[in-house]
C-alpha atoms as a PDB file:
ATOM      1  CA  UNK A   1       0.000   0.000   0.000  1.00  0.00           C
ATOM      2  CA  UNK A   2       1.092   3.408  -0.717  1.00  0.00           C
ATOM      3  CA  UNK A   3       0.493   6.547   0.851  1.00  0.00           C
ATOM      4  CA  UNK A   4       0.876  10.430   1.014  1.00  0.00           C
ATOM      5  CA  UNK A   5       0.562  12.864   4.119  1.00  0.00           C
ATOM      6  CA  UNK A   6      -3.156  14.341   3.841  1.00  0.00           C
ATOM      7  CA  UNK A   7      -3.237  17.565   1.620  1.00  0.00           C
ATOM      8  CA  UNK A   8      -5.741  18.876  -1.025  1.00  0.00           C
ATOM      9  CA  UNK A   9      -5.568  16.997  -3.926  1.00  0.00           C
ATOM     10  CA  UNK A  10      -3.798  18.141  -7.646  1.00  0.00           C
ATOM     11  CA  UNK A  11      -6.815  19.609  -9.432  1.00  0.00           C
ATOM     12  CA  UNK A  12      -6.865  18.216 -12.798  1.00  0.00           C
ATOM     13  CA  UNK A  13      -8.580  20.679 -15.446  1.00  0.00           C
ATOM     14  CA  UNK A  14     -12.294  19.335 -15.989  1.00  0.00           C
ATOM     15  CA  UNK A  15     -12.647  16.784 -18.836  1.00  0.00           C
ATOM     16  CA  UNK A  16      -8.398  15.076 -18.678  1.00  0.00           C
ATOM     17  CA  UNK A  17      -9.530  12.238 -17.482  1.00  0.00           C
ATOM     18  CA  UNK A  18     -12.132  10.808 -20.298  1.00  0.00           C
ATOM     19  CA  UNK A  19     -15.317  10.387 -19.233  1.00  0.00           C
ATOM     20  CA  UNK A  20     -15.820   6.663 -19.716  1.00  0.00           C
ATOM     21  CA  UNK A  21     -12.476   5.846 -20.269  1.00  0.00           C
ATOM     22  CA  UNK A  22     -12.149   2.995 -18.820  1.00  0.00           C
ATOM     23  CA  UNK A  23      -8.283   2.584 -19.362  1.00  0.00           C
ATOM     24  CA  UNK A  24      -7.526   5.849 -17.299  1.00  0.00           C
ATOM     25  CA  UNK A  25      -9.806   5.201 -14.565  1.00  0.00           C
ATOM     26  CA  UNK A  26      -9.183   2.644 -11.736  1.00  0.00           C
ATOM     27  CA  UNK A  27     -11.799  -0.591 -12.254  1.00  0.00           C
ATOM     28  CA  UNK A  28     -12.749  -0.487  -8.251  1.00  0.00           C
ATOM     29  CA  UNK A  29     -12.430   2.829  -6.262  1.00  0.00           C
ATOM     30  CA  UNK A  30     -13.666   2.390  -2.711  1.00  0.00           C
ATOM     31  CA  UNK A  31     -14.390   5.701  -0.347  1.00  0.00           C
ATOM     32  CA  UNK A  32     -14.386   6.116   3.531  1.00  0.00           C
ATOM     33  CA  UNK A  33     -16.564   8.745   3.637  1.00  0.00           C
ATOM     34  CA  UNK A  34     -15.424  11.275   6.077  1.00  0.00           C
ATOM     35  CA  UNK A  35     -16.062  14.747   7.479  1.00  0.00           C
ATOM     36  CA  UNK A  36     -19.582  15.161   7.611  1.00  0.00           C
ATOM     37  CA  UNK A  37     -20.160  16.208  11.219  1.00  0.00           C
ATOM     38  CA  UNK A  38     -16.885  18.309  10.792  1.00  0.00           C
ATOM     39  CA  UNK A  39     -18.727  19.990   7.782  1.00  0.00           C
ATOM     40  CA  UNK A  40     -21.529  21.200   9.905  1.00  0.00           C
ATOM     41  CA  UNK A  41     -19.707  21.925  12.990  1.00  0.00           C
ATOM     42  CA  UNK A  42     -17.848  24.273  10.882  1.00  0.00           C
ATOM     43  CA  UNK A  43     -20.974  25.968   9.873  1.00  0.00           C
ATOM     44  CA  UNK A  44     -22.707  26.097  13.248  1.00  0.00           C
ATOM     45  CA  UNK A  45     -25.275  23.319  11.942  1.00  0.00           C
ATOM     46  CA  UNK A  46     -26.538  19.821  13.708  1.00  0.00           C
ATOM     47  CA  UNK A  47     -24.981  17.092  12.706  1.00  0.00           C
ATOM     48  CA  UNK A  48     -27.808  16.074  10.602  1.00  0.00           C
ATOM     49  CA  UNK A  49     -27.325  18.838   8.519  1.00  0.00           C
ATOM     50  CA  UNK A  50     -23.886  17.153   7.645  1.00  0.00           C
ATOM     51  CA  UNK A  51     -25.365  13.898   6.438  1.00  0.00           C
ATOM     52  CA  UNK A  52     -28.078  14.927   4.424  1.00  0.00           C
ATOM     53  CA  UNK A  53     -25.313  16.889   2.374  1.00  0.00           C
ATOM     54  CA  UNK A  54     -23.236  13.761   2.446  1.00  0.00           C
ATOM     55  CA  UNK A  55     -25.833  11.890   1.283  1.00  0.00           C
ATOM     56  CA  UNK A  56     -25.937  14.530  -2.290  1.00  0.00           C
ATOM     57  CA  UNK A  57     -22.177  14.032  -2.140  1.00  0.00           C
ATOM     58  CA  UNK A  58     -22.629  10.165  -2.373  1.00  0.00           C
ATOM     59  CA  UNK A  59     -25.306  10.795  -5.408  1.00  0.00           C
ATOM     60  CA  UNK A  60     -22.748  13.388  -7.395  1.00  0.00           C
ATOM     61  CA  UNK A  61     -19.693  10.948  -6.989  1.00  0.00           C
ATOM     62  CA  UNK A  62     -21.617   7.537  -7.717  1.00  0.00           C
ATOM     63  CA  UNK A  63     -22.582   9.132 -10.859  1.00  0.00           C
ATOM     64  CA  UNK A  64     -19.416  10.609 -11.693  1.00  0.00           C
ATOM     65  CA  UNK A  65     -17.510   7.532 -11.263  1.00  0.00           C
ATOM     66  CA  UNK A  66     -19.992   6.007 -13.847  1.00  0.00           C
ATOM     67  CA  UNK A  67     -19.129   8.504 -16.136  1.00  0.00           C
ATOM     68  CA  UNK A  68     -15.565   8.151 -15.594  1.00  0.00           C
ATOM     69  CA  UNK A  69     -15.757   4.606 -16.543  1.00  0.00           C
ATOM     70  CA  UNK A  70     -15.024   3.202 -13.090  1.00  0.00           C
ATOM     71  CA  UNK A  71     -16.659  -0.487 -12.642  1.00  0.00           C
ATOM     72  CA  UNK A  72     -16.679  -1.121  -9.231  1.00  0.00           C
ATOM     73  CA  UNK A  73     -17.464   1.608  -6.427  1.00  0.00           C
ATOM     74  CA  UNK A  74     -17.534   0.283  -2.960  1.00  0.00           C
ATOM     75  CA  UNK A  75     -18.617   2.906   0.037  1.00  0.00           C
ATOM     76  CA  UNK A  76     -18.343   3.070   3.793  1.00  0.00           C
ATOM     77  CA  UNK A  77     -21.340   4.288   4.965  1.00  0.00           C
ATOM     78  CA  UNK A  78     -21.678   3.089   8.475  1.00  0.00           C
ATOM     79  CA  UNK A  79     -19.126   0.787  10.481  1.00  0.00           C
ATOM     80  CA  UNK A  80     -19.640  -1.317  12.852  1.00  0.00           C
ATOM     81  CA  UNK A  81     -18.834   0.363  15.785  1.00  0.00           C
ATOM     82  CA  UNK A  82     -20.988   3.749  14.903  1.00  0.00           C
ATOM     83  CA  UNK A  83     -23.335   1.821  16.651  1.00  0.00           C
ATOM     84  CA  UNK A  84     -21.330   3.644  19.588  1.00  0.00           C
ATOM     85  CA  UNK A  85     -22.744   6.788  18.439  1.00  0.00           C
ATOM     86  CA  UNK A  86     -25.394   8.771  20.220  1.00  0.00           C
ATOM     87  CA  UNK A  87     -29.379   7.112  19.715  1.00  0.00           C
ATOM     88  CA  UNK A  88     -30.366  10.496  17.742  1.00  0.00           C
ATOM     89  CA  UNK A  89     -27.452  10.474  15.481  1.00  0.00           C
ATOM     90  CA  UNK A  90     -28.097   6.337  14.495  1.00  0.00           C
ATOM     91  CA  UNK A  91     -31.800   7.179  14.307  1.00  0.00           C
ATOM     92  CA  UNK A  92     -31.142  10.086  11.755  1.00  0.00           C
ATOM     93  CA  UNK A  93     -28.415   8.179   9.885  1.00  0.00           C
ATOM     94  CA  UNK A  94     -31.088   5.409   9.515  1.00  0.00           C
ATOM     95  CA  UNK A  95     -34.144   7.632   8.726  1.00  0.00           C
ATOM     96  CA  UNK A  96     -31.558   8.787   5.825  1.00  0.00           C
ATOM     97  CA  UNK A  97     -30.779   5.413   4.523  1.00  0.00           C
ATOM     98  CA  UNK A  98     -34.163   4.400   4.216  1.00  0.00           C
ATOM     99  CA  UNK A  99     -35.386   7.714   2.378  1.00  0.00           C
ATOM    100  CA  UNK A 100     -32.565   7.029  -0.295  1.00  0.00           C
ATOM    101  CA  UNK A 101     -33.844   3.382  -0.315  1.00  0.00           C
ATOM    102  CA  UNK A 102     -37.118   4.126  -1.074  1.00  0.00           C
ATOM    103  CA  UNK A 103     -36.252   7.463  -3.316  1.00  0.00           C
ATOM    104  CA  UNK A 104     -33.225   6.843  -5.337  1.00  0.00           C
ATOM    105  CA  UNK A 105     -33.667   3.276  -6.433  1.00  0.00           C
ATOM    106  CA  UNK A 106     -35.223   4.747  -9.566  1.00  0.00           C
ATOM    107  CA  UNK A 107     -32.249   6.812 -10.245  1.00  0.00           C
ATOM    108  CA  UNK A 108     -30.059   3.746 -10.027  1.00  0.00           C
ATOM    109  CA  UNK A 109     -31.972   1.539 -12.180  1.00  0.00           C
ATOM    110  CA  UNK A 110     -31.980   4.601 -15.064  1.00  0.00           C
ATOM    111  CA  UNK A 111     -28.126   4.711 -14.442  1.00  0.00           C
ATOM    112  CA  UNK A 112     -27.317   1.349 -14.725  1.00  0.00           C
ATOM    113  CA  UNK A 113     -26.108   0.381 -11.380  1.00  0.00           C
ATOM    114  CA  UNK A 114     -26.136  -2.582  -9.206  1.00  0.00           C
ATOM    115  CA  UNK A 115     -26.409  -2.107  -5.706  1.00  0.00           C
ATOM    116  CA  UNK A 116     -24.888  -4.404  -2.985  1.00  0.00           C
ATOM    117  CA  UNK A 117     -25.560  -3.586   0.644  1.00  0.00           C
ATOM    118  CA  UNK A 118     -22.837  -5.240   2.575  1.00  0.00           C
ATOM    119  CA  UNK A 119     -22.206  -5.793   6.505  1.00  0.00           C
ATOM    120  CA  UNK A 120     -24.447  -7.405   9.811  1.00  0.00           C
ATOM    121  CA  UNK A 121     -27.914  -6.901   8.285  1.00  0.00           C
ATOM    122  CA  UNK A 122     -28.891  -8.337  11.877  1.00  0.00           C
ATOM    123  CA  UNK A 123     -28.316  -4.937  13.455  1.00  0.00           C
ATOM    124  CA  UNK A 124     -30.508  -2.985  11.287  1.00  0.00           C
ATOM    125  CA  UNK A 125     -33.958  -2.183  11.626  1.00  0.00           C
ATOM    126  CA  UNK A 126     -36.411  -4.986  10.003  1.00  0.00           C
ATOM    127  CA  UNK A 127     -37.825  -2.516   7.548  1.00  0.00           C
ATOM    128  CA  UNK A 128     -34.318  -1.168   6.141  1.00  0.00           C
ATOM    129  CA  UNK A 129     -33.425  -5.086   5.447  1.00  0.00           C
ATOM    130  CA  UNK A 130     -36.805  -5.273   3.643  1.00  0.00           C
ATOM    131  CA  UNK A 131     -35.821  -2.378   1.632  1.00  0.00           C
ATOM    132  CA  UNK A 132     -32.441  -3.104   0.860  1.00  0.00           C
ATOM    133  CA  UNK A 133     -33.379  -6.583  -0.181  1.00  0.00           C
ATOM    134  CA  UNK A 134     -35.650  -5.049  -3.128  1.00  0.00           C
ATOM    135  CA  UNK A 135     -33.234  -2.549  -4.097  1.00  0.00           C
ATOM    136  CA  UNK A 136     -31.123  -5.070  -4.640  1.00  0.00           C
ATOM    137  CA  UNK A 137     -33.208  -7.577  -6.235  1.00  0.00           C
ATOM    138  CA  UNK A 138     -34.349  -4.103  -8.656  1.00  0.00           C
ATOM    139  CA  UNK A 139     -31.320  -3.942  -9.634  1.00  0.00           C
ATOM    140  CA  UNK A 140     -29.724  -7.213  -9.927  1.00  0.00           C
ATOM    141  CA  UNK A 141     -29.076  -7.322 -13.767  1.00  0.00           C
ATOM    142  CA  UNK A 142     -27.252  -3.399 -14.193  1.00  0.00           C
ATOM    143  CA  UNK A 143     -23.994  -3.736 -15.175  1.00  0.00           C
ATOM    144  CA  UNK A 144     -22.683  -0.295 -15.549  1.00  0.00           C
ATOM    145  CA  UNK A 145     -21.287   0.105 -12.563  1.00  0.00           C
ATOM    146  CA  UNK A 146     -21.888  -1.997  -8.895  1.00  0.00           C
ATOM    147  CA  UNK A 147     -22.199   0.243  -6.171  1.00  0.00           C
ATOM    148  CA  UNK A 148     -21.295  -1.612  -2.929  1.00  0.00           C
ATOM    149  CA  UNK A 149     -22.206   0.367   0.749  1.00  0.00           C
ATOM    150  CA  UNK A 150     -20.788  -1.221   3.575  1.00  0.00           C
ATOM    151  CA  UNK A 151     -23.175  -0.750   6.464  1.00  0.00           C
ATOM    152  CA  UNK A 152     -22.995  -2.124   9.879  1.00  0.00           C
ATOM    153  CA  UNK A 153     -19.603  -3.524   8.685  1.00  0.00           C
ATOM    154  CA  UNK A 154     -16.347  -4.134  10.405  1.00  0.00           C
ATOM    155  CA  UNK A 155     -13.517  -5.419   8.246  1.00  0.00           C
ATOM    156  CA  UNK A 156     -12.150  -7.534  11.384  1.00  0.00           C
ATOM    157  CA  UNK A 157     -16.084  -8.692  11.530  1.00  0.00           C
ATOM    158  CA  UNK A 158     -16.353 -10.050   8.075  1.00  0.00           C
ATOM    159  CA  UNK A 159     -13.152 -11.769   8.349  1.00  0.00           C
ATOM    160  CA  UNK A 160     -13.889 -13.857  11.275  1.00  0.00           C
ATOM    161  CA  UNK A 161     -17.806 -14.458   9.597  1.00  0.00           C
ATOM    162  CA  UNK A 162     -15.156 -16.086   6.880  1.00  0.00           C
ATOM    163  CA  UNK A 163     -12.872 -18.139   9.522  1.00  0.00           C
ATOM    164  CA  UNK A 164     -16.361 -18.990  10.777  1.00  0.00           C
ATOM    165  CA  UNK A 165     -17.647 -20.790   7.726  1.00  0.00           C
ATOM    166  CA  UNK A 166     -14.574 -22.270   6.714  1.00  0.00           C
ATOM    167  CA  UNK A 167     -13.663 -23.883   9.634  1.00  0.00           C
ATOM    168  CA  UNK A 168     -17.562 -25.282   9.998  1.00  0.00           C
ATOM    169  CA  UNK A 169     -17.478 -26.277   6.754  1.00  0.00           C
ATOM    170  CA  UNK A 170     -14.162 -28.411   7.884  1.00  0.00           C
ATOM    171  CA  UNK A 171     -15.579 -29.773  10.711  1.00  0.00           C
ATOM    172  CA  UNK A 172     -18.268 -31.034   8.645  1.00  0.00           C
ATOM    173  CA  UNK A 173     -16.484 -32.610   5.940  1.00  0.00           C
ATOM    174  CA  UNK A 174     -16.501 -30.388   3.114  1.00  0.00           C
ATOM    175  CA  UNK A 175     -13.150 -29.209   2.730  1.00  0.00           C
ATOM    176  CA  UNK A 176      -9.885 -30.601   4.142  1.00  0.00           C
ATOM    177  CA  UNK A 177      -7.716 -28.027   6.137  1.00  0.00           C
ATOM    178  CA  UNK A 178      -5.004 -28.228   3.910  1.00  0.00           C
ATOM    179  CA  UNK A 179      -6.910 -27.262   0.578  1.00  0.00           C
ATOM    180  CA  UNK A 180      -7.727 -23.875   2.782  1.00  0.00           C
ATOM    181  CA  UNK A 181      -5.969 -20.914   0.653  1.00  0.00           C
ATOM    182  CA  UNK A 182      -6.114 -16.718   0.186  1.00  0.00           C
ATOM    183  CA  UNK A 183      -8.801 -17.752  -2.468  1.00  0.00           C
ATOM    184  CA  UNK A 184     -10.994 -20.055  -0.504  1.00  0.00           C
ATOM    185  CA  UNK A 185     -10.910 -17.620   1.991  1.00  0.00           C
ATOM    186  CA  UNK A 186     -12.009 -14.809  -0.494  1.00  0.00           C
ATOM    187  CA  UNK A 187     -14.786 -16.178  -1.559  1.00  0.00           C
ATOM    188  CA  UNK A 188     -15.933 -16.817   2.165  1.00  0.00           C
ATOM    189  CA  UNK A 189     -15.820 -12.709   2.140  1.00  0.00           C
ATOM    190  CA  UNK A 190     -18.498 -10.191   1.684  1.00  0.00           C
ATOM    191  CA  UNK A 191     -16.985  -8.949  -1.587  1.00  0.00           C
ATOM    192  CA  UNK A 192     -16.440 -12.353  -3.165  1.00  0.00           C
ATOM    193  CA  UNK A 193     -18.046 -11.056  -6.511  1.00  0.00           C
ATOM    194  CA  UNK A 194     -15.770  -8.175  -6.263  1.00  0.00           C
ATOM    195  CA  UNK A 195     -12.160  -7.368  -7.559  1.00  0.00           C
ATOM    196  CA  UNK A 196     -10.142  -5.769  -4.864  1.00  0.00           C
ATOM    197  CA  UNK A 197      -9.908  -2.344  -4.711  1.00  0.00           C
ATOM    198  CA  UNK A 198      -7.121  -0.655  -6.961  1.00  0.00           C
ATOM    199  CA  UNK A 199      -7.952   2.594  -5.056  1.00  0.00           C
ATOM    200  CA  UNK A 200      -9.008   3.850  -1.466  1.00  0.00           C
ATOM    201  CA  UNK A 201      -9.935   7.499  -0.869  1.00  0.00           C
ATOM    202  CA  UNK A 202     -10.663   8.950   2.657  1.00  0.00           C
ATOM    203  CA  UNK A 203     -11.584  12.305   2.897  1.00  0.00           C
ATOM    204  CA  UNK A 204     -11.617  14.850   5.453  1.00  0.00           C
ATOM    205  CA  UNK A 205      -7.813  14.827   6.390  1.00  0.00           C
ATOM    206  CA  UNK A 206      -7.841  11.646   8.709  1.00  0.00           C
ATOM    207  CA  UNK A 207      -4.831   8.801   7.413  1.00  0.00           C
ATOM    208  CA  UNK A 208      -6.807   5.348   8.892  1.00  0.00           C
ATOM    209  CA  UNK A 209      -8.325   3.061   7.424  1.00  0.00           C
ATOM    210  CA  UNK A 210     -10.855   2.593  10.098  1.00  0.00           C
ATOM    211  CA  UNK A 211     -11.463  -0.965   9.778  1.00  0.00           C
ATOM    212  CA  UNK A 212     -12.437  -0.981   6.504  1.00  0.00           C
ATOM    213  CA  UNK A 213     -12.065  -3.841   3.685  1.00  0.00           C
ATOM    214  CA  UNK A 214      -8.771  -4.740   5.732  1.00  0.00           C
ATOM    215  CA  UNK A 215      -7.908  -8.406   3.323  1.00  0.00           C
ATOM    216  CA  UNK A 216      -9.220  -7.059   0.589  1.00  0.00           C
ATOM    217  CA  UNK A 217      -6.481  -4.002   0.605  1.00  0.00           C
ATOM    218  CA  UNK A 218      -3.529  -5.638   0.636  1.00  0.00           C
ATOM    219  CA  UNK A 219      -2.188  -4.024  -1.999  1.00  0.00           C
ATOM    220  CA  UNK A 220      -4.422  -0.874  -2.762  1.00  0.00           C
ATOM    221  CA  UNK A 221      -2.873   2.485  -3.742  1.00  0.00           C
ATOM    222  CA  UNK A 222      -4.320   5.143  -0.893  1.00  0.00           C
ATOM    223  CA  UNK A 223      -5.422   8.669  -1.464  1.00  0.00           C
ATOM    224  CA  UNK A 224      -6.260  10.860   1.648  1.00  0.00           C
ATOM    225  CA  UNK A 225      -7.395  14.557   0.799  1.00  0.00           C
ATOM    226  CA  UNK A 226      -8.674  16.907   3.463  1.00  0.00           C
ATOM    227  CA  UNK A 227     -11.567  17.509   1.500  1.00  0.00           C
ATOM    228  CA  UNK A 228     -14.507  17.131   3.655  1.00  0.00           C
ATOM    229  CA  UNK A 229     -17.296  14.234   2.221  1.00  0.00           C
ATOM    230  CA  UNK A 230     -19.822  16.917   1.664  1.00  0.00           C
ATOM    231  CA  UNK A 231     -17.560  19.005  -1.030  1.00  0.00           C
ATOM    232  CA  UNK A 232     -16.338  15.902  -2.423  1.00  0.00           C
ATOM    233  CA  UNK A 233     -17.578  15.414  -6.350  1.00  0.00           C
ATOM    234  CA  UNK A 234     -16.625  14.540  -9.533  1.00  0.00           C
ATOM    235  CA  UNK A 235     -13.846  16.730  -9.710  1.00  0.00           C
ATOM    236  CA  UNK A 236     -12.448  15.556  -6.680  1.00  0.00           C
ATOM    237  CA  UNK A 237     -12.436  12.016  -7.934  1.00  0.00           C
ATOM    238  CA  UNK A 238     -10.511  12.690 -10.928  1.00  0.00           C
ATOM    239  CA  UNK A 239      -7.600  14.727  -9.149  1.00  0.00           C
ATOM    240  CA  UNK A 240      -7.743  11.200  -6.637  1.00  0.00           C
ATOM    241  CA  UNK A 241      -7.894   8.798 -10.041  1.00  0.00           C
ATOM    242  CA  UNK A 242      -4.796  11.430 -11.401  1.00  0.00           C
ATOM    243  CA  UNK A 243      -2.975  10.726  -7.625  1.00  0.00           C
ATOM    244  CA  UNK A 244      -3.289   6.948  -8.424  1.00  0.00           C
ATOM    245  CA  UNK A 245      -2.286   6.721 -11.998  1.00  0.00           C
ATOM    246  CA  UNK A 246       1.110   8.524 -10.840  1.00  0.00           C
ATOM    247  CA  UNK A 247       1.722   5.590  -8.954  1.00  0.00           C
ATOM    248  CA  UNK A 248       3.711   2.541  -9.485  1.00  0.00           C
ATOM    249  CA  UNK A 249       2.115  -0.820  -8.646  1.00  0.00           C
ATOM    250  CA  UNK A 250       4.393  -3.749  -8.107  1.00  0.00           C
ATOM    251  CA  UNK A 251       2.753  -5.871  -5.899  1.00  0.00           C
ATOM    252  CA  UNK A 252       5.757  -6.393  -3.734  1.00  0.00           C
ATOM    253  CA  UNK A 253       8.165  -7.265  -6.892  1.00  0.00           C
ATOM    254  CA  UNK A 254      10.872  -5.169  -8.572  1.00  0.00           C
ATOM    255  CA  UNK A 255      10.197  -3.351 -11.559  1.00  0.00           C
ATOM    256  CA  UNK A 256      11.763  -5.144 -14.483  1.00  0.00           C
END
C-alpha cells in the first residue's frame, strides 16, 4: 500500500480524465466517507445537517464515477462500531438510509447500477433489510457500474464471519484443512463477486483506514485529501484517479 501525508488533492482541469475511459480510470475505487459532522460543525449546523449533504455528495460521486468509466465503487457508509454513536445520530443516519432506499432506487436503475448492501444486516432495523433486499433484487441485472455500501460492517467482523464458515465447513467434511488458501478464503468474504480495490480514498484529512475492507487491501494504492465528504464530487475524484495513476504498482516485486 502506498500513501501520502493528507493535503488537497492536484486539481486536474475538468474533462483530462475521459469520461468513460475505462483505461484511465481505476476498475474499483472504494471511499471512507469522512467529514460530515466536521462539515456542519464548521458551519454552526446539527450534525444532521452534515449527512443529508453527504448523502448529495454520495449521489454526485456515484454518478461521476460512472461517467468516468469506473466499474466497481464500494462505500463506507456506516461501520460497525458507529453503533457507539449517540441514539439520535443512528436514528437520523437510519431515517436517511431508508429515504434514499425508497427514493433513489429509480435513479439507479436509469443509471445502470447494481447495488450491494454489505455488513451485519442483523443490526438494522427490520424494515431497512426489507428495503435493501428489493433494491437489490431491482437492480440485480445493471452492469454499468456496482455500487457496494458497507453498512454495519467491520472489516475484522467479516473476516472472522469467513474463519467462521470455513472452519464449519471443515468440521463437517466439506473441505480438508489443507486445501484452505487466500482464495478459498475470499470467496468466504463479503466482496467475493468483487475485484479488490485498486484505489481507497478517505476524505476529510484523517490517514486510517478505520477498519475498513482490511484483506481485501492488501495491496491498494491510498489517497487521503482533506476535503470534507460533503464538497467531495466529480472533480475531486478525478484529481484522486490522477494521484493513483502517478503511482507505481508492483505488488511487492521489482520493476523489471
Amino acid at each position: 500500500m502506498s500513501a501520502n501525508p493528507a493535503q488537497p488533492l492536484r486539481q486536474v482541469e475538468p474533462g483530462q480524465i475521459e469520461s468513460g475511459s475505462a483505461a484511465c480510470a481505476p476498475e474499483h475505487i472504494a471511499i471512507i466517507m469522512d467529514g460530515n459532522g466536521r462539515w456542519a460543525n464548521a458551519r454552526g449546523l446539527p450534525r444532521t445537517a452534515g449527512h443529508k449533504r453527504g448523502a448529495d455528495a454520495v449521489k454526485r460521486v456515484v454518478k461521476g464515477a460512472g461517467e468516468l468509466g469506473v466499474k466497481y465503487l464500494t462505500l463506507f457508509g456506516f461501520s460497525s462500531e458507529n453503533w457507539r454513536r449517540p441514539e439520535s445520530e443512528v436514528r437520523d443516519l437510519l431515517g436517511l438510509l431508508r429515504y434514499s432506499l425508497e427514493n433513489d432506487i429509480m435513479e439507479l436503475e436509469a443509471q445502470g447500477i447494481h447495488l450491494k448492501v454489505i455488513g451485519d444486516r442483523l443490526r438494522l432495523p427490520s424494515d431497512t433489510v426489507a428495503l435493501i433486499a428489493d433494491a437489490e433484487e431491482r437492480t440485480a441485472a445493471n452492469t454499468r457500474l456496482m455500487l457496494t455500501i458497507a453498512l454495519s460492517y467491520g472489516g475484522r467482523q467479516e473476516i472472522v464471519v469467513a474463519a467462521k464458515s470455513l472452519a464449519a465447513d471443515c468440521v463437517a467434511g466439506k473441505i480438508a484443512a489443507g486445501d484452505i488458501d487466500e482464495g478459498a478464503f475470499s470467496e468466504r468474504l463479503f466482496t467475493k463477486d468483487t475485484p479488490d480495490p485498486d484505489l481507497l480514498i478517505r476524505t476529510s484529512g484523517e490517514q486510517r483506514i478505520s477498519n475498513f475492507l482490511l484483506w481485501q487491501i492488501a495491496y491498494t494504492e491510498l489517497v487521503f485529501t482533506e476535503t470534507l465528504w460533503p464538497d467531495f464530487d466529480k472533480g475531486e475524484l478525478e484529481s484522486a484517479i490522477a494521484e493513483f495513476r502517478q503511482r507505481e504498482r508492483r505488488y511487492g516485486a521489482v520493476k523489471s
